[in-house]
Protein backbone atom coordinates (compact mmCIF):
# COMPACT_ATOMS: atom_id res chain seq x y z
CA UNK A 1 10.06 -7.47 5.50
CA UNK A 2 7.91 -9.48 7.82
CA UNK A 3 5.06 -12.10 6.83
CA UNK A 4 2.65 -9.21 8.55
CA UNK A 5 3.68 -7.07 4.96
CA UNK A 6 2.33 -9.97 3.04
CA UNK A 7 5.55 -8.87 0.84
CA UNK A 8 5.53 -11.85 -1.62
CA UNK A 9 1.73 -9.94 -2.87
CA UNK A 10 1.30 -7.45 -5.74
CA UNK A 11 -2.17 -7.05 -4.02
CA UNK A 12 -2.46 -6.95 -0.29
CA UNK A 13 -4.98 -6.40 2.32
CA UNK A 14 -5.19 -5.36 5.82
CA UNK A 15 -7.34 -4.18 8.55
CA UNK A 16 -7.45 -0.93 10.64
CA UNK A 17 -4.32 1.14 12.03
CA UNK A 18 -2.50 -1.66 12.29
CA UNK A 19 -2.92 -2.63 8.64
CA UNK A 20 -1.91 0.92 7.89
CA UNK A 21 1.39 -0.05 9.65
CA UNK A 22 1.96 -3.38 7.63
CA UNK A 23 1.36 -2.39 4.28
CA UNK A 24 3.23 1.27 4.59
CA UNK A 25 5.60 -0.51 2.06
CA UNK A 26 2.86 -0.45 -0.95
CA UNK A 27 3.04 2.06 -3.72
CA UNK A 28 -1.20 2.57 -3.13
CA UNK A 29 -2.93 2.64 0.10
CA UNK A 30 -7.12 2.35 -0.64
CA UNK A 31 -8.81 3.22 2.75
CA UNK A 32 -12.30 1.72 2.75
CA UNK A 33 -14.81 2.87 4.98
CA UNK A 34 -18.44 1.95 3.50
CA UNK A 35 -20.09 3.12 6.64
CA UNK A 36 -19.84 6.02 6.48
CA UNK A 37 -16.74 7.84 5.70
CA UNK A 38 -14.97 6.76 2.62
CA UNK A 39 -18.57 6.89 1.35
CA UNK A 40 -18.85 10.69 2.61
CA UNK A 41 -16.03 11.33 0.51
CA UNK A 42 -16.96 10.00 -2.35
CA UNK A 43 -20.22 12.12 -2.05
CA UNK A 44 -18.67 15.60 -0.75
CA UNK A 45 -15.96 14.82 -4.42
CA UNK A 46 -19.01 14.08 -6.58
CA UNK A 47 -20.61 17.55 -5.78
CA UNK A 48 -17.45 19.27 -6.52
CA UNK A 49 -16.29 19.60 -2.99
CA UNK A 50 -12.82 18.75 -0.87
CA UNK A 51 -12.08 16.67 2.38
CA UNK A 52 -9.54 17.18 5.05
CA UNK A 53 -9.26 14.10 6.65
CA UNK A 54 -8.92 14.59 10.49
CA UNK A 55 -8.18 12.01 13.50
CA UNK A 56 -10.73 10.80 15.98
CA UNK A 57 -10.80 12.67 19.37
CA UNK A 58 -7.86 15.21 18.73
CA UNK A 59 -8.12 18.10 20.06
CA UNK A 60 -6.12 19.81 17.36
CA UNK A 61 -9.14 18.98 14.93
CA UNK A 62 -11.25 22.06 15.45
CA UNK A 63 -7.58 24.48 15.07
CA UNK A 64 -6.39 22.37 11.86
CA UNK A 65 -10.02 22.81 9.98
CA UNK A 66 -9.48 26.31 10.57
CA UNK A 67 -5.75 26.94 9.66
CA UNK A 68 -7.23 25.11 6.58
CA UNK A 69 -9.91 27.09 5.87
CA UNK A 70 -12.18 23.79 5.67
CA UNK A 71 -15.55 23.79 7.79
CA UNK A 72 -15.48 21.02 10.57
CA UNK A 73 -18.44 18.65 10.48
CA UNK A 74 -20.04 16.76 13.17
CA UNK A 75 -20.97 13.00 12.74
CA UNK A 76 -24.86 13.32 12.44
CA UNK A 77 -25.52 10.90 15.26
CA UNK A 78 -26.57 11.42 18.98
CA UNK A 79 -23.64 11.25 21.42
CA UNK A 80 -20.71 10.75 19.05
CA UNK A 81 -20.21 14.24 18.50
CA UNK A 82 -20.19 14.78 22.71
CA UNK A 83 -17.65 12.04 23.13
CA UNK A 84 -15.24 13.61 20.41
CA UNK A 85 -15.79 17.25 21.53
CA UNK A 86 -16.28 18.55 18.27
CA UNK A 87 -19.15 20.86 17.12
CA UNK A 88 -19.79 21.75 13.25
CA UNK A 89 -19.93 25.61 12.76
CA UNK A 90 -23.65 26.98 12.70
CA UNK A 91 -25.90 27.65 9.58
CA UNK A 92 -25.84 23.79 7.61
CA UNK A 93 -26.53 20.49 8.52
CA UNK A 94 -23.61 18.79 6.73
CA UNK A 95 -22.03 16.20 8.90
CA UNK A 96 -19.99 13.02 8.61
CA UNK A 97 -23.53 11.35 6.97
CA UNK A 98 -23.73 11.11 3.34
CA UNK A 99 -26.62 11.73 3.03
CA UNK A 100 -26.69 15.43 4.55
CA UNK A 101 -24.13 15.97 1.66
CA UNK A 102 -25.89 15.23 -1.00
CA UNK A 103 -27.39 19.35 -2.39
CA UNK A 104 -23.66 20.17 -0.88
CA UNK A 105 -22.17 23.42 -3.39
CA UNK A 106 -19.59 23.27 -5.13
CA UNK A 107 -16.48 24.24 -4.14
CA UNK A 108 -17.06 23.23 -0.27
CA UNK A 109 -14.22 22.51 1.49
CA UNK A 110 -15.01 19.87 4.74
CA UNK A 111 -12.74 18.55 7.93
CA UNK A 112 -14.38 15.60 8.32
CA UNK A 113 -13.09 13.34 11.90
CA UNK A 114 -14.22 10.18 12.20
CA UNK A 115 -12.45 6.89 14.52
CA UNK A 116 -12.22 4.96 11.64
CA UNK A 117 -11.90 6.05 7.62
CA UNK A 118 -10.77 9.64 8.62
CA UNK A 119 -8.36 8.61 11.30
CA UNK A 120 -6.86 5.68 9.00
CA UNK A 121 -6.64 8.40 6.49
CA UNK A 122 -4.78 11.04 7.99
CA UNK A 123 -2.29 7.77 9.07
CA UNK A 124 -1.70 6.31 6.03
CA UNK A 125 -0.47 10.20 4.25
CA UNK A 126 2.36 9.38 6.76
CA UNK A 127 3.70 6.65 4.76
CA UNK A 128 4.71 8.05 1.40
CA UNK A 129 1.97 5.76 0.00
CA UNK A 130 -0.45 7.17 -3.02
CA UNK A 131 -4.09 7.10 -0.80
CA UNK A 132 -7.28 6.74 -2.27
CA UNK A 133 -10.23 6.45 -1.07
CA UNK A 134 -12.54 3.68 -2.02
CA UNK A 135 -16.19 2.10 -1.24
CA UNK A 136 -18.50 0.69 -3.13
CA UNK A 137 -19.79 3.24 -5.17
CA UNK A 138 -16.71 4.03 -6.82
CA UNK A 139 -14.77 0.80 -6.41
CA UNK A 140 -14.22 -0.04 -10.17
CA UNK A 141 -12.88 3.61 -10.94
CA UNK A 142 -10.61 3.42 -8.09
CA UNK A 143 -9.38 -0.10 -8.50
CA UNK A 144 -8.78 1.44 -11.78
CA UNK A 145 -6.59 4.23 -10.76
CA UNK A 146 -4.96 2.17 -8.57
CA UNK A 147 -3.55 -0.19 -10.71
CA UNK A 148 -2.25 3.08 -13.03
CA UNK A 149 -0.38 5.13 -10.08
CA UNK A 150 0.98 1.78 -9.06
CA UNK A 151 2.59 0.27 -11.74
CA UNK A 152 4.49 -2.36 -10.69
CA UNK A 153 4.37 -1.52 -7.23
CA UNK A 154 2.27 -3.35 -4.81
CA UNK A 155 -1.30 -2.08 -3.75
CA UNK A 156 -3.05 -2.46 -0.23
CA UNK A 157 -6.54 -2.58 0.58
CA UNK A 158 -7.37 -1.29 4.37
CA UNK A 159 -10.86 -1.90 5.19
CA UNK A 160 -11.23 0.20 8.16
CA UNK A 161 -13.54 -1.83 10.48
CA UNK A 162 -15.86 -0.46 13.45
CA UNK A 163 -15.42 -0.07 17.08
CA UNK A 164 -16.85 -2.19 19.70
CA UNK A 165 -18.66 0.81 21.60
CA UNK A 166 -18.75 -0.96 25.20
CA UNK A 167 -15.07 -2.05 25.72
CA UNK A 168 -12.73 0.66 27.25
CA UNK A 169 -10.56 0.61 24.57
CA UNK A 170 -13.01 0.44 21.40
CA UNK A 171 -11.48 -2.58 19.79
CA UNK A 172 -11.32 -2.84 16.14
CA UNK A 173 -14.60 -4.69 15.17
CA UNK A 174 -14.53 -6.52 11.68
CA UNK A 175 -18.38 -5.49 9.67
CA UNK A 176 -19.21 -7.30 6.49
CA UNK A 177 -19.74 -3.86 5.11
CA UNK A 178 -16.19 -3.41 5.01
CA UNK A 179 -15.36 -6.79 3.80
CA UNK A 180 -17.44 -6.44 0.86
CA UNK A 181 -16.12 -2.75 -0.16
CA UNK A 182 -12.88 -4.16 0.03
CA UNK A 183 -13.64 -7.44 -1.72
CA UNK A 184 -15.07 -5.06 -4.55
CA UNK A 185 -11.99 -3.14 -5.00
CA UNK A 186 -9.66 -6.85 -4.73
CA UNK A 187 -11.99 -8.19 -7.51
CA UNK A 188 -11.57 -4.90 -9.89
CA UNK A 189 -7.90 -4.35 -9.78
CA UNK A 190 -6.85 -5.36 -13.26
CA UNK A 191 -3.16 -6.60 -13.72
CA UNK A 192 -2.50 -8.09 -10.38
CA UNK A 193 -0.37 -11.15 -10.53
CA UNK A 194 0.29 -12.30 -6.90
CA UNK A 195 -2.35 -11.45 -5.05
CA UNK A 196 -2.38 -12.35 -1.15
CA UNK A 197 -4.82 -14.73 0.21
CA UNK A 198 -6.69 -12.30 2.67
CA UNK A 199 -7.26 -10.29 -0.95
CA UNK A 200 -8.32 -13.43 -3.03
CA UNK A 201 -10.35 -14.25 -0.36
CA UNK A 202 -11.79 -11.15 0.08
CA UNK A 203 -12.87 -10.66 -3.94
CA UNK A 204 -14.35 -14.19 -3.70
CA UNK A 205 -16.51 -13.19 -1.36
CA UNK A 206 -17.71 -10.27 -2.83
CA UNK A 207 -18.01 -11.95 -6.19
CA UNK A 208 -20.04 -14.56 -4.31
CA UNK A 209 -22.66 -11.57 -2.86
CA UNK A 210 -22.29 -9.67 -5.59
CA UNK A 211 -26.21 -9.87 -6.47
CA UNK A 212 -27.33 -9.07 -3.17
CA UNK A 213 -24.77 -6.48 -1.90
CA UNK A 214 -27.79 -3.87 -0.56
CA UNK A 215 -29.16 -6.56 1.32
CA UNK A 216 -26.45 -7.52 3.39
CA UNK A 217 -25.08 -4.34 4.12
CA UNK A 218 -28.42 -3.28 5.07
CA UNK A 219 -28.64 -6.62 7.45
CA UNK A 220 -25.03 -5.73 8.87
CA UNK A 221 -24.55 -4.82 12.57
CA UNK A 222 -22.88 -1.33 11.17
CA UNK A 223 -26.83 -1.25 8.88
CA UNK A 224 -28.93 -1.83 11.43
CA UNK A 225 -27.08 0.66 13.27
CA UNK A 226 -27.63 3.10 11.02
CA UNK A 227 -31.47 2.45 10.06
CA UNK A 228 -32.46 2.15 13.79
CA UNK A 229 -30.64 5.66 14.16
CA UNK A 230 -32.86 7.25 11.84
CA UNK A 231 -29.98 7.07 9.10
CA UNK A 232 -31.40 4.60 6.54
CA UNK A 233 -30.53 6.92 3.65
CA UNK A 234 -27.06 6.65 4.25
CA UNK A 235 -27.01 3.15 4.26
CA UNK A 236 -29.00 3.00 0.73
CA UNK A 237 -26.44 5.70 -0.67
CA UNK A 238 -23.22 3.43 0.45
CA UNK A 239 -24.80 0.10 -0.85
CA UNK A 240 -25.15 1.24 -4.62
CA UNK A 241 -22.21 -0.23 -6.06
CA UNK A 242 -20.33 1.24 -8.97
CA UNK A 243 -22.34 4.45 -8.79
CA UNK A 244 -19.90 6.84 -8.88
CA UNK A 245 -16.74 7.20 -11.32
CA UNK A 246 -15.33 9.69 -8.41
CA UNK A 247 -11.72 9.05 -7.68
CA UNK A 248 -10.52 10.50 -4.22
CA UNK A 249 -7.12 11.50 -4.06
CA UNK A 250 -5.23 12.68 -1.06
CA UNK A 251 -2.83 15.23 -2.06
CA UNK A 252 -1.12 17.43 0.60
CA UNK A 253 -3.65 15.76 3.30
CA UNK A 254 -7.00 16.71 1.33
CA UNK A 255 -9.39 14.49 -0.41
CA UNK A 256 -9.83 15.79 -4.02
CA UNK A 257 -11.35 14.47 -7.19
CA UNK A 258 -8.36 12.96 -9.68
């Protein structure tokens, strides 16, 4: 155990890859991606669909989607799907935005790649962990499950963070977004004893914006990204919190509905 594990915590929390890495040791691993993909998920679930989960800028994507059976999206935004090198198969307009998902049939099965939820994803079914994954439209349900696959096991929250999109190596960049999906599943976990400070800290602050949640994720960097991008629908979709009772579960590396 190091102090990076936050081992002493029943709940812990952790950014990005690297908090994938530290809490590996938890019984529950909730990715949270608000904008967009954890979000996506929760959306595809809802309509009765499945997610495979596939790594940023791997050129095995396009070959695993189709060993799988799954239809690869794109992400929906101008020059992110050129710099990955993927391209969605023809005849729909479903992509990595929740929004296009919304009419999606039931029984769809999506490979979804993304840098940041998808990616984190597909890392953290490498540790043995339970992963959910969580936003803010389902954050009570799955706080809820994760307190009942737990047990007495710990649980960590990974709020997945952006990318700086002008530094060569795309550094993880922080976005209230996340910190507020994240502080929404800290504050909902019922039966957690020892909670660590970056997860006390994080369900104070949600608590604290609780009332105006829409507004600041719509005033976000990651938001305004979005809006100005034509994408304002998506943003609206991931700020409506507790709208969904949808639970994803990966099992065998695909996002289903417990």
């Amino acid at each position: 155990m190091t102090v990076y594990q936050q081992d002493s915590a029943d709940l812990r929390l952790e950014w990005g890859l690297d908090g994938v890495h530290a809490l590996a040791g938890c019984a529950v691993l909730v990715v949270v991606d608000v904008l967009v993909f954890t979000t996506t998920v929760d959306i595809a679930l809802g309509r009765g669909g499945r997610v495979l989960p596939l790594p940023w800028r791997d050129e095995r994507a396009v070959e695993a989607a189709r060993v799988a059976g799954a239809t690869l999206t794109h992400s929906g935004l101008a020059g992110i799907d050129r710099q990955a090198g993927l391209r969605a198969a023809p005849g729909h307009g479903w992509t990595l935005r929740p929004s296009s998902l919304v009419e999606l049939p039931a029984g769809t099965f999506l490979a979804i790649s993304s840098p940041n939820g998808a990616t984190l994803s597909a890392a953290a079914a490498k540790t043995g962990a339970t992963v959910l994954a969580g936003c803010l439209r389902n954050a009570s349900a799955v706080a809820a499950a994760a307190a009942e696959i737990a047990g007495d096991g710990p649980i960590g929250i990974v709020p997945a963070g952006e990318r700086w999109r002008d530094t060569p190596d795309k550094r993880l960049r922080p976005g209230i977004e996340e910190l507020l999906g994240a502080g929404a599943l800290a504050a909902a976990v019922p039966g957690r004893r020892t909670p660590s400070a970056e997860a006390r800290l994080a369900a104070l602050t949600y608590r604290a914006a609780a009332d105006r949640v829409p507004h600041y994720v719509a005033e976000s960097v990651s938001g305004r990204e979005l809006i100005e991008a034509g994408v304002a629908g998506d943003v609206r979709l991931a700020s409506a919190v507790d709208a969904s009772d949808v639970v994803p579960l990966l099992t065998d590396g695909v996002f289903a509905a417990r």
